[in-house]
Protein backbone atom coordinates (compact mmCIF):
# COMPACT_ATOMS: atom_id res chain seq x y z
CA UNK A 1 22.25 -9.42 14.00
CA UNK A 2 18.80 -11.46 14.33
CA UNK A 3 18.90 -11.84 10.60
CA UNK A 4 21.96 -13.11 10.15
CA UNK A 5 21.07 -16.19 12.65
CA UNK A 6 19.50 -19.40 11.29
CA UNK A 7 15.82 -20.11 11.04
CA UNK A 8 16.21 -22.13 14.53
CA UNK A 9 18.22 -19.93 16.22
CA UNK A 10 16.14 -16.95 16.28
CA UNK A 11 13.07 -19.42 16.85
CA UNK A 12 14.68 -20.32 20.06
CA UNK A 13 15.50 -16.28 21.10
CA UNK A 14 12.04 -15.68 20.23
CA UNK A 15 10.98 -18.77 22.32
CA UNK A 16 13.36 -17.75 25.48
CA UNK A 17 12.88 -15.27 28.50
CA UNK A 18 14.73 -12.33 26.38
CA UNK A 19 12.73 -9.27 25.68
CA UNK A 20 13.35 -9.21 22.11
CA UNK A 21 13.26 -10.10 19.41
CA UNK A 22 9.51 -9.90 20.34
CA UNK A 23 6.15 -9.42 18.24
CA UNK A 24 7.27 -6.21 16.10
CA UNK A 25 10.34 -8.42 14.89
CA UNK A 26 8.01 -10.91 13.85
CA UNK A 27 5.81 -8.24 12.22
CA UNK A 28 8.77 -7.29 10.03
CA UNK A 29 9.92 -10.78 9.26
CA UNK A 30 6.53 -12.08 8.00
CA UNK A 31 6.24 -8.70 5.73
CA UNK A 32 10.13 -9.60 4.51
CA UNK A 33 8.74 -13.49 3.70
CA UNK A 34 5.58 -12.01 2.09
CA UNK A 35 7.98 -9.62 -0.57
CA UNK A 36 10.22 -12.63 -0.96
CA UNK A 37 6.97 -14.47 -2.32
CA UNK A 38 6.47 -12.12 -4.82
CA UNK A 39 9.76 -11.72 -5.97
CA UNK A 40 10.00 -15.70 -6.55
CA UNK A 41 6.81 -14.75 -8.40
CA UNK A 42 8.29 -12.55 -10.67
CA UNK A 43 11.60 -15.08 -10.94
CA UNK A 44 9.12 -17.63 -12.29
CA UNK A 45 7.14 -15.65 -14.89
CA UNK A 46 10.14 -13.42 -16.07
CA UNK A 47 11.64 -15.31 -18.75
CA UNK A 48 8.45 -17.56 -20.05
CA UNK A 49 7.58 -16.82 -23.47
CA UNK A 50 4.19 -15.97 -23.15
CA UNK A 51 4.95 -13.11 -20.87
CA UNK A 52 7.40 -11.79 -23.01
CA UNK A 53 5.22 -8.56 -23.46
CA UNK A 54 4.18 -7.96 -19.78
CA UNK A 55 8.77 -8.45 -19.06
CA UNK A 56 9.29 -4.98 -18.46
CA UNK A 57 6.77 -4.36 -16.08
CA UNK A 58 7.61 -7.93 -14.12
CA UNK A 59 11.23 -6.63 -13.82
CA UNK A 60 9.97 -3.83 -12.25
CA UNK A 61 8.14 -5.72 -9.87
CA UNK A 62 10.71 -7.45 -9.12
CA UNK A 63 13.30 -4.98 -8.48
CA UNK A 64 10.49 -3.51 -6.13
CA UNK A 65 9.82 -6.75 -4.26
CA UNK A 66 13.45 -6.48 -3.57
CA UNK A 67 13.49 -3.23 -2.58
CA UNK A 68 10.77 -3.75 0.26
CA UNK A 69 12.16 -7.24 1.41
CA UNK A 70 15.43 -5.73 1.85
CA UNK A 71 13.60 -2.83 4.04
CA UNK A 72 12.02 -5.39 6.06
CA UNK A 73 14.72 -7.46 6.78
CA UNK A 74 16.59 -4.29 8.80
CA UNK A 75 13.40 -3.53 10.01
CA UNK A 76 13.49 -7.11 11.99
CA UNK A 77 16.91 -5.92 14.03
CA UNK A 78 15.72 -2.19 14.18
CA UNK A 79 12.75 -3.21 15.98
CA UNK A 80 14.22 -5.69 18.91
CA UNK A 81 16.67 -2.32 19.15
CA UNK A 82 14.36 0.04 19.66
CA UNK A 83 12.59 -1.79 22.21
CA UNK A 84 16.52 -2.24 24.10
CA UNK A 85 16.44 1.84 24.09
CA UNK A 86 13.43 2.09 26.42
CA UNK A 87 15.05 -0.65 28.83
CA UNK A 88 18.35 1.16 28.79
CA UNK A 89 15.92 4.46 29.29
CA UNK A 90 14.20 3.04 32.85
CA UNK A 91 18.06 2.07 34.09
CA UNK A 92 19.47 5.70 33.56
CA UNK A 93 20.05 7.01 37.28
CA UNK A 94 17.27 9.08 39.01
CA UNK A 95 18.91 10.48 42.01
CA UNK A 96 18.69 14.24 40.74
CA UNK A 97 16.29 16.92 39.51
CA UNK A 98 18.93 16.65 36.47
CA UNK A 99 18.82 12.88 36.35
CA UNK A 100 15.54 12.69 36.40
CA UNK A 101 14.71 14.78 33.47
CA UNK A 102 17.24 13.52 31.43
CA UNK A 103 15.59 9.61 32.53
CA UNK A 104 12.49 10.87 31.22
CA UNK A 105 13.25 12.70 28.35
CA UNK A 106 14.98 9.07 26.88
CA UNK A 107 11.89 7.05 28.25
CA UNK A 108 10.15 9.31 25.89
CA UNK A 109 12.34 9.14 22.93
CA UNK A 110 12.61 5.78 23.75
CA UNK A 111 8.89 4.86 23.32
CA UNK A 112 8.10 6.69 20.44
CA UNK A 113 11.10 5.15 18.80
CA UNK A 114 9.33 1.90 19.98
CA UNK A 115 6.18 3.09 18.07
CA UNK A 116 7.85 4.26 14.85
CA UNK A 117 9.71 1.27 13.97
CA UNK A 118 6.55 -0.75 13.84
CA UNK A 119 4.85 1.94 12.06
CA UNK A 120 7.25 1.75 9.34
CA UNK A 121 7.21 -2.14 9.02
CA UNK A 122 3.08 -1.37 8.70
CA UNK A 123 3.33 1.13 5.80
CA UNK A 124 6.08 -0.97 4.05
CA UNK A 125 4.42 -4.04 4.25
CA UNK A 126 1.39 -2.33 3.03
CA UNK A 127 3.30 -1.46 0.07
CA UNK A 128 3.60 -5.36 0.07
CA UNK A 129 0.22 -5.53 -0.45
CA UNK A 130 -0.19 -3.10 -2.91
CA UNK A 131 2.93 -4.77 -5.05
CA UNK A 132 0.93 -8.32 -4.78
CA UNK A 133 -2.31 -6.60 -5.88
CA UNK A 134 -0.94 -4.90 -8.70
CA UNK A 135 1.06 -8.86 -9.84
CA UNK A 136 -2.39 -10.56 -10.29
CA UNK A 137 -2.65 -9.94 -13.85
CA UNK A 138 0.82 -10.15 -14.16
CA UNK A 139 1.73 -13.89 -13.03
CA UNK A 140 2.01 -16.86 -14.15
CA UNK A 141 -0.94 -18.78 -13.00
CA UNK A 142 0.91 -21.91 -12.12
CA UNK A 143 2.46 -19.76 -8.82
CA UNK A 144 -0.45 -17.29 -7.94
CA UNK A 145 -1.04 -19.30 -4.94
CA UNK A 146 1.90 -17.49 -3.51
CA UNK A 147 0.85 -13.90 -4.38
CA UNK A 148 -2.40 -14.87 -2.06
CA UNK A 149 -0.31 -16.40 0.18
CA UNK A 150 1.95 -13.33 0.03
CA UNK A 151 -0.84 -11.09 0.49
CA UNK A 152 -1.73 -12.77 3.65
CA UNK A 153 1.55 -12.48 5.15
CA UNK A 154 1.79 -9.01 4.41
CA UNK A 155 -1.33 -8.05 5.82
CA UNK A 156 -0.53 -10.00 9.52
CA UNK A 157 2.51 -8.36 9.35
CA UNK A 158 0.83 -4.81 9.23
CA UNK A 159 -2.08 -5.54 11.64
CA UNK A 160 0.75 -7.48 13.81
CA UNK A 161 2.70 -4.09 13.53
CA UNK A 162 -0.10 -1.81 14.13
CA UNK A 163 -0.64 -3.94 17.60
CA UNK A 164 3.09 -2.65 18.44
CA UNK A 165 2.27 0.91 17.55
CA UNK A 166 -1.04 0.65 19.75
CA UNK A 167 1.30 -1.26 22.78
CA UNK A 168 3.21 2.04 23.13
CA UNK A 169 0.95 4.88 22.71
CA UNK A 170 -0.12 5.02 26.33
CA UNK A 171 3.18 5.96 27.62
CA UNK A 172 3.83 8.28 25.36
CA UNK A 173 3.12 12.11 26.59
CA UNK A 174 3.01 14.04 23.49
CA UNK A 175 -0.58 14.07 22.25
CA UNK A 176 -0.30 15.70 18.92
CA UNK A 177 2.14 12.59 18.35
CA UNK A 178 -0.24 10.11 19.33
CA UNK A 179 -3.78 11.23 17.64
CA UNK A 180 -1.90 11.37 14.27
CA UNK A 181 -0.39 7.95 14.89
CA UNK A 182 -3.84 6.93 15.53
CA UNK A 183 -5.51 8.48 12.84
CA UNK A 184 -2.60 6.96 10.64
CA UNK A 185 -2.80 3.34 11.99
CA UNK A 186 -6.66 3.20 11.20
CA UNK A 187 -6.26 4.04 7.54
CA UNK A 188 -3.18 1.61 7.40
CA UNK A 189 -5.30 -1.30 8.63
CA UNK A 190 -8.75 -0.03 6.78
CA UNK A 191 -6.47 -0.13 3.35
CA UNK A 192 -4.95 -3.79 4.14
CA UNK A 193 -7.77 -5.55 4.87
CA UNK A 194 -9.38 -4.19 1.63
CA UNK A 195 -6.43 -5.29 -0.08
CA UNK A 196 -5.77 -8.54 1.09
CA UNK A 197 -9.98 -9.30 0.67
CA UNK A 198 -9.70 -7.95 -2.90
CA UNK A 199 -6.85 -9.87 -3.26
CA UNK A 200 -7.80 -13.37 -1.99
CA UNK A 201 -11.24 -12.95 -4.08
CA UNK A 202 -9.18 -12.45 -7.46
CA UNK A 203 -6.91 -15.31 -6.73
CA UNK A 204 -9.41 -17.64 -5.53
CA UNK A 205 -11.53 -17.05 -8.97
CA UNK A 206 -8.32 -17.42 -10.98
CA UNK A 207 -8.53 -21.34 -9.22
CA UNK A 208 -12.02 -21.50 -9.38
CA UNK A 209 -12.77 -21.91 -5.41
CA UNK A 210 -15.07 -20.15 -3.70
């Protein structure tokens, strides 16, 4: 398991001549770092007595920061597997009518596996985004910083994501599949970057730059 390695480790897979983990691990990782922000957020203003009234609704914030960084976190193995499916796919034998099929059939299930993982770490981490959006009024002030900063991660990770989705799309056959994935990914990356802008500009007033 990638996640289970240390911080170096997986550095140096990434680093190496193996095909994964690659870029749609990384997506997932950096949306997994940007929920772990927000849940030290939360950690940090749950407990202070001047947000004693807003508690309830931080705990829920938390629990949901959890919720998506624990997501993310599989989604960092799921992804370097899903890419090892197509590989497996192009060494299945080819010899026979029979073969052949059955070759193609996985290089297709294969690929669109390839395309859904990422997809999923790009909705998720857009629900990264909307978590960090909806903490602004919530924080403490002394750490909003890292709701910006979490907000920034999130948002690479889905456009980072969406650049996996996009990588497989030409080899995939089935066109109803790939116009909705299209149509999809352009609302996913329309709604992050209005996030993450809306998001910067409220944190940015809260310390008076800009």
């Amino acid at each position: 398991m990638l996640v289970d390695k240390s911080i170096t480790d997986y550095m140096n897979d990434l680093a190496s001549s193996l095909p994964a983990p690659g870029g749609g691990s990384v997506a997932a990782l950096t949306g997994a770092l940007g929920a772990s922000l927000l849940a030290m957020v939360c950690h940090l203003t749950i407990g202070k007595e001047e947000f004693a009234d807003i508690e309830a609704n931080l705990q829920v914030a938390l629990q949901k920061s959890d919720e998506l960084r624990d997501r993310l976190t599989r989604l960092v193995d799921e992804d370097a597997q899903a890419f090892s499916s197509v590989i497996k796919a192009f060494k299945m034998p080819k010899d026979t009518a029979e073969e052949k099929a059955a070759r193609t059939n996985a290089i297709q299930t294969g690929y669109k596996k390839a395309a859904d993982i990422p997809y999923t770490i790009a909705t998720t981490s857009l629900e990264v985004l909307v978590l960090a959006k909806n903490l602004i009024p919530l924080s403490n002030p002394n750490v909003i910083t890292d709701v910006g900063v979490a907000a920034l991660n999130a948002q690479a990770s889905v456009e980072s994501a969406i650049m996996n989705v996009n990588i497989n799309l030409p080899s995939i056959k089935d066109e109803v599949y790939v116009n909705d994935r299209k149509r999809n990914i352009d609302n996913l990356l329309s709604q992050s970057n209005t996030l993450k802008n809306e998001i910067g500009e409220n944190v940015n007033k809260m310390l008076q730059v800009g």
